[in-house]
N, C-alpha and C. Protein backbone atom coordinates (compact mmCIF):
# COMPACT_ATOMS: atom_id res chain seq x y z
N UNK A 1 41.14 7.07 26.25
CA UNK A 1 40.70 6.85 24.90
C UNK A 1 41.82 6.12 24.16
N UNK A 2 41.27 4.99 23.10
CA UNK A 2 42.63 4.64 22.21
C UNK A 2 41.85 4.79 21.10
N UNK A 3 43.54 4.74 20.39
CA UNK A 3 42.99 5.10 18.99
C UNK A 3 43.92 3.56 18.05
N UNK A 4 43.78 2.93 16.89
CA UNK A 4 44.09 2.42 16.68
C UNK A 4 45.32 2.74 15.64
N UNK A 5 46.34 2.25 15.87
CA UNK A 5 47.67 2.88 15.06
C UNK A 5 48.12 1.42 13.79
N UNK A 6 47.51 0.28 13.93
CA UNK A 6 48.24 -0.60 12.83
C UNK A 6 46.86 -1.88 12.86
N UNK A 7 47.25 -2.95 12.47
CA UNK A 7 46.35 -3.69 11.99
C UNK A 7 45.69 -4.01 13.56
N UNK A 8 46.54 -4.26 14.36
CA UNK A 8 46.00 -4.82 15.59
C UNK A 8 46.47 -4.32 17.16
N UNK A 9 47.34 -2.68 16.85
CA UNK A 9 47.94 -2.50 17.64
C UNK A 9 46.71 -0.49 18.35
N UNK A 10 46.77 -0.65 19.25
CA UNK A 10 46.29 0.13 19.98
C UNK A 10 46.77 1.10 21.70
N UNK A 11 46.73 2.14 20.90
CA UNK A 11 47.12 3.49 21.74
C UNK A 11 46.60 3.76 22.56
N UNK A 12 46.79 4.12 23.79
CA UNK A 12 46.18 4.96 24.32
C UNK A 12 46.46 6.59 24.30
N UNK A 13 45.61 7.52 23.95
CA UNK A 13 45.76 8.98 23.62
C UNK A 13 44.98 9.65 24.78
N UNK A 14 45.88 10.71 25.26
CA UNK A 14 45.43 11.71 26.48
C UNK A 14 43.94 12.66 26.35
N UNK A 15 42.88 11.88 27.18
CA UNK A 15 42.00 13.55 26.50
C UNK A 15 42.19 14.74 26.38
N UNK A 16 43.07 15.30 27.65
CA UNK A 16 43.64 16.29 27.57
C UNK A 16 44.37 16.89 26.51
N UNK A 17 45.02 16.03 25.71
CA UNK A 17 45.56 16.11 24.51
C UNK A 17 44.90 16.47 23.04
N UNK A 18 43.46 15.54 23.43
CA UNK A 18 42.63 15.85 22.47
C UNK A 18 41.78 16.80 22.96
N UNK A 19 41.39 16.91 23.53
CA UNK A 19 40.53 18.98 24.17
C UNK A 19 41.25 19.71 23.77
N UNK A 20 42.74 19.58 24.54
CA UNK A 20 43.52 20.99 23.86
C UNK A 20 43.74 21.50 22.05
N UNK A 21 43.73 20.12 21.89
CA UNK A 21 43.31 20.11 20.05
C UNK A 21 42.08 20.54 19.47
N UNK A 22 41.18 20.16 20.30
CA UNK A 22 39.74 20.62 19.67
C UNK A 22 39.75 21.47 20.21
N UNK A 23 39.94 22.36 21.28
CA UNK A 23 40.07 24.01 21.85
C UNK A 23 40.73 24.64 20.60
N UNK A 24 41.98 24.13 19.86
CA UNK A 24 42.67 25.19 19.55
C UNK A 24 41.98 25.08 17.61
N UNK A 25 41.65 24.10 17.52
CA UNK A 25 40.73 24.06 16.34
C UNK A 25 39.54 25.07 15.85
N UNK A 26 38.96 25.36 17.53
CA UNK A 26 37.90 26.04 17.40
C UNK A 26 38.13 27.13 17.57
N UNK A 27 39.15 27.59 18.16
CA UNK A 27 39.92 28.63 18.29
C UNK A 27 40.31 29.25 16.37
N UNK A 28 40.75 28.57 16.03
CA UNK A 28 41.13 28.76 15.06
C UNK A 28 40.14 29.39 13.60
N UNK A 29 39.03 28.19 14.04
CA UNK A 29 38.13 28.17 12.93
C UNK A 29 37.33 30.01 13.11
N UNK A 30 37.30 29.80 14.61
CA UNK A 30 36.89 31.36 14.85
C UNK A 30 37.37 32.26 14.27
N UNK A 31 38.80 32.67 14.03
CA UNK A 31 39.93 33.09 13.71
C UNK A 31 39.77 33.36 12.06
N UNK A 32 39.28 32.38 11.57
CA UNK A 32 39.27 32.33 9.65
C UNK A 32 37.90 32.70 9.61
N UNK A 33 36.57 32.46 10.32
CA UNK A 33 35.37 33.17 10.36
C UNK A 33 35.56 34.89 10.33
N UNK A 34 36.36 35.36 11.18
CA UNK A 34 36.13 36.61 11.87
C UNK A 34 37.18 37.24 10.15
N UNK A 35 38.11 36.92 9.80
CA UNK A 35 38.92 37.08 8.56
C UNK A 35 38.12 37.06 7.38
N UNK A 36 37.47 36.07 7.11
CA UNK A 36 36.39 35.71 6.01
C UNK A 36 35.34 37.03 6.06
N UNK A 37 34.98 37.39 6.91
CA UNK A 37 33.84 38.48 7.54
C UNK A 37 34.14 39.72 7.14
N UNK A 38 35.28 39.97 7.45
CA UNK A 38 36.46 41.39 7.10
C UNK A 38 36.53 41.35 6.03
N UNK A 39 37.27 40.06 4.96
CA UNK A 39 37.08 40.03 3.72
C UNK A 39 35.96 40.69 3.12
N UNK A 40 34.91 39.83 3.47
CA UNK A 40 33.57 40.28 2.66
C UNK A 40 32.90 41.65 2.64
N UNK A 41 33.54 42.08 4.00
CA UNK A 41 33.47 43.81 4.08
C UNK A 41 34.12 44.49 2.81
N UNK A 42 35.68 44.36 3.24
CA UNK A 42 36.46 45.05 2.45
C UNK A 42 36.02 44.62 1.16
N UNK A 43 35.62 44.05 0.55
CA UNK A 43 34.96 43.34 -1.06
C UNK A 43 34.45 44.11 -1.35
N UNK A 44 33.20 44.31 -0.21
CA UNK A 44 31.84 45.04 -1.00
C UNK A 44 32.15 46.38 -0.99
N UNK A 45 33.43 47.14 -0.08
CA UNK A 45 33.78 48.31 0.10
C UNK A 45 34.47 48.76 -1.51
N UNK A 46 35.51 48.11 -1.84
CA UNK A 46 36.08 47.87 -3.04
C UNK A 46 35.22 47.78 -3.97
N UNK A 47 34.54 47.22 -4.07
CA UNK A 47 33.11 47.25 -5.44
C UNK A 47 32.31 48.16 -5.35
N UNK A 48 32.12 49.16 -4.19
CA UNK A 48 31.41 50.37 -4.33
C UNK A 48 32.40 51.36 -4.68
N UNK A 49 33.40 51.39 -4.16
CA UNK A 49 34.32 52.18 -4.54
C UNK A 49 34.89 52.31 -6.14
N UNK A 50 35.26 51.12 -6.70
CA UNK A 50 35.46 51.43 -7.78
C UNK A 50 34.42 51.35 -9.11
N UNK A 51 32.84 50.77 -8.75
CA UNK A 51 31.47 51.30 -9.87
C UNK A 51 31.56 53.27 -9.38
N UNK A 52 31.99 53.74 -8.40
CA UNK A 52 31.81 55.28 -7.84
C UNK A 52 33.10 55.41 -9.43
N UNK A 53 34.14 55.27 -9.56
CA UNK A 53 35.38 55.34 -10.41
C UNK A 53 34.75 55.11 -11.65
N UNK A 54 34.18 53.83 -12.02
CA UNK A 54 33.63 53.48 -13.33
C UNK A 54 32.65 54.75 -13.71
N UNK A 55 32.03 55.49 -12.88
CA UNK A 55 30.93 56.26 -13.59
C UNK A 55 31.42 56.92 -13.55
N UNK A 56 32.40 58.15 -12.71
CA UNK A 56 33.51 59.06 -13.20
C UNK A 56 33.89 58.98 -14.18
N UNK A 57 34.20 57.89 -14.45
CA UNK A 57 35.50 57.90 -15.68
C UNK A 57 34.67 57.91 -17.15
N UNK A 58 33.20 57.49 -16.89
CA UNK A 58 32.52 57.36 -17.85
C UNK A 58 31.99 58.69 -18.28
N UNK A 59 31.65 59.62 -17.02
CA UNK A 59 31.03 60.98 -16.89
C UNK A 59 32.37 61.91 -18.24
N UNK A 60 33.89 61.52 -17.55
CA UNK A 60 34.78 62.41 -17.87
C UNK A 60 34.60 62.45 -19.75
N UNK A 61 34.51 60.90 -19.78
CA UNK A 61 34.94 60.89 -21.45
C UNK A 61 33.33 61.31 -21.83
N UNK A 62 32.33 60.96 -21.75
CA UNK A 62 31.15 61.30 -22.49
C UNK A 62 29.97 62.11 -21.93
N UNK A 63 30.10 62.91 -20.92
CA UNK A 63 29.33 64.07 -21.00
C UNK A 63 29.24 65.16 -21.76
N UNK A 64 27.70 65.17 -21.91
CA UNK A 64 27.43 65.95 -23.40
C UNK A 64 28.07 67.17 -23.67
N UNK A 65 28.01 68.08 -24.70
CA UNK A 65 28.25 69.53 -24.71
C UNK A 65 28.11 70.44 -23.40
N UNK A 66 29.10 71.59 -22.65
CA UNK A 66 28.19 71.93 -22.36
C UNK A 66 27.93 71.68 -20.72
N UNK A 67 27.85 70.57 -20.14
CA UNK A 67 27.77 69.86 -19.13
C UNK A 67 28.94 69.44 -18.28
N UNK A 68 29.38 70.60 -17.08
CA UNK A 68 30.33 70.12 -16.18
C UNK A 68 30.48 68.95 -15.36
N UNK A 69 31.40 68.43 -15.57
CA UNK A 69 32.08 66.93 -15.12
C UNK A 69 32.10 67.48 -13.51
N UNK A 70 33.04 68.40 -13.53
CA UNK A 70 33.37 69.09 -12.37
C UNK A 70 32.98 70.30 -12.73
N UNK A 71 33.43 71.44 -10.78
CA UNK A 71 32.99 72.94 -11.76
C UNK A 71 34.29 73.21 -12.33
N UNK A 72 33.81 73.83 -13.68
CA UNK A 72 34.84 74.22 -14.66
C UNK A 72 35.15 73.84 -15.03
N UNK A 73 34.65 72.44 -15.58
CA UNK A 73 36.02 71.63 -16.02
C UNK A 73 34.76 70.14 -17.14
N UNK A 74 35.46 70.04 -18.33
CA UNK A 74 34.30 69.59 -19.34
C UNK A 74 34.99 68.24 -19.70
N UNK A 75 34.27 67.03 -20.28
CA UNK A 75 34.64 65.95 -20.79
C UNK A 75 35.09 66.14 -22.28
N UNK A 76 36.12 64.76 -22.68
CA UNK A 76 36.48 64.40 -23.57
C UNK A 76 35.57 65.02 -24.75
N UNK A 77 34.49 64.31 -24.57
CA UNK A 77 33.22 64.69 -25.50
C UNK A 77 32.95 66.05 -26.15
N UNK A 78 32.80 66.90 -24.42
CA UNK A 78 32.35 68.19 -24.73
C UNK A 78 33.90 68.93 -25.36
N UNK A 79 35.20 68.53 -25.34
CA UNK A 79 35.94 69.23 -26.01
C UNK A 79 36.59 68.95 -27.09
N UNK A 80 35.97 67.51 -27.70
CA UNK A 80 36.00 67.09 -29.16
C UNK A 80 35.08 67.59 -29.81
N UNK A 81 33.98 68.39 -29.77
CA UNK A 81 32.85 69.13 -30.36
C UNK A 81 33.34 70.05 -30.46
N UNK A 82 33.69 70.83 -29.09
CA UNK A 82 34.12 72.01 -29.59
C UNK A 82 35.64 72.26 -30.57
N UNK A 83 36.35 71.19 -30.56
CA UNK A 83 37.15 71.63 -31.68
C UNK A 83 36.86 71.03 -33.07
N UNK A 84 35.65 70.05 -33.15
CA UNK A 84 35.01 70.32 -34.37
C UNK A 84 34.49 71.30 -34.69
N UNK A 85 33.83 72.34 -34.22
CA UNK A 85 33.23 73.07 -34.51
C UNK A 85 34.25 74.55 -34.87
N UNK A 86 35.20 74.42 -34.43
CA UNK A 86 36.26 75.15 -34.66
C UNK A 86 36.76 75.00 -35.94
N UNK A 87 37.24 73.42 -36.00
CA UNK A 87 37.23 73.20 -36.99
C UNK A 87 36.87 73.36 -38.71
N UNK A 88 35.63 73.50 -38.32
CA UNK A 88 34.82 73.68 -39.45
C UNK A 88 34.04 75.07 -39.65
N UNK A 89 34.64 75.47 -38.64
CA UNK A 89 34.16 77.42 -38.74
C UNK A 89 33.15 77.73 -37.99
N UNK A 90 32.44 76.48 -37.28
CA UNK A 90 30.60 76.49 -36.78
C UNK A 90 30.63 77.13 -35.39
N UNK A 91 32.49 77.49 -35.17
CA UNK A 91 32.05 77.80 -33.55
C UNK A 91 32.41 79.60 -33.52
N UNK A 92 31.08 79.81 -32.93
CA UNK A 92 30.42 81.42 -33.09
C UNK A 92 31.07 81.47 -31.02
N UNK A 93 32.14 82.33 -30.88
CA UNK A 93 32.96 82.72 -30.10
C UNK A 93 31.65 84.27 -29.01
N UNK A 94 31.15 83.23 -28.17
CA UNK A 94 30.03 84.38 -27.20
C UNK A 94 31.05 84.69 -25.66
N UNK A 95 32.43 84.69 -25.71
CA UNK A 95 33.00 85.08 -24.53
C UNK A 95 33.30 83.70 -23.65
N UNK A 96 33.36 83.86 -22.48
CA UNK A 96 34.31 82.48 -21.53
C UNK A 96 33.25 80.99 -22.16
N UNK A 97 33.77 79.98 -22.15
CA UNK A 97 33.66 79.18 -22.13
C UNK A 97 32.71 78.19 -20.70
């Protein structure tokens, strides 16, 4: 095979030279496919993972009165009421919380 190197001047280039190039090309491209693939895993893993975080975090601050986040354990919400209600005398004391 030649390849042309100047206005009128011409190479001859090894096929062997060029296979082993296009072997290792395709080699390669395989290589950024199989990476790209993993990527798109780990992405969608990461975006489920942290909307799972976003609604936690949403649960913690604004679940209603009343309504465990966890067991035993109440949101932002439910314990800004109750110290309004403290506050203002409205909270009638019926034992544990």
């Amino acid at each position: 095979m030649y390849v042309r190197t100047g206005s009128s001047t011409w190479v001859s280039v090894s096929n062997t030279a060029s296979s082993t190039a296009a072997a290792t090309s395709a080699t390669n491209a395989a290589s950024s496919a199989t990476a790209s693939a993993t990527s798109a895993t780990n992405s969608e893993a990461s975006n489920t993972s942290a909307l799972a975080h976003k609604n936690k975090a949403q649960q913690w601050a604004e679940a209603n009165q009343g309504v465990q986040v966890e067991t035993g354990l109440y949101s932002a919400k439910h314990w800004a009421l109750q110290a309004l209600a403290t506050a203002t005398g409205s909270l009638v004391y019926r034992g544990a919380w």
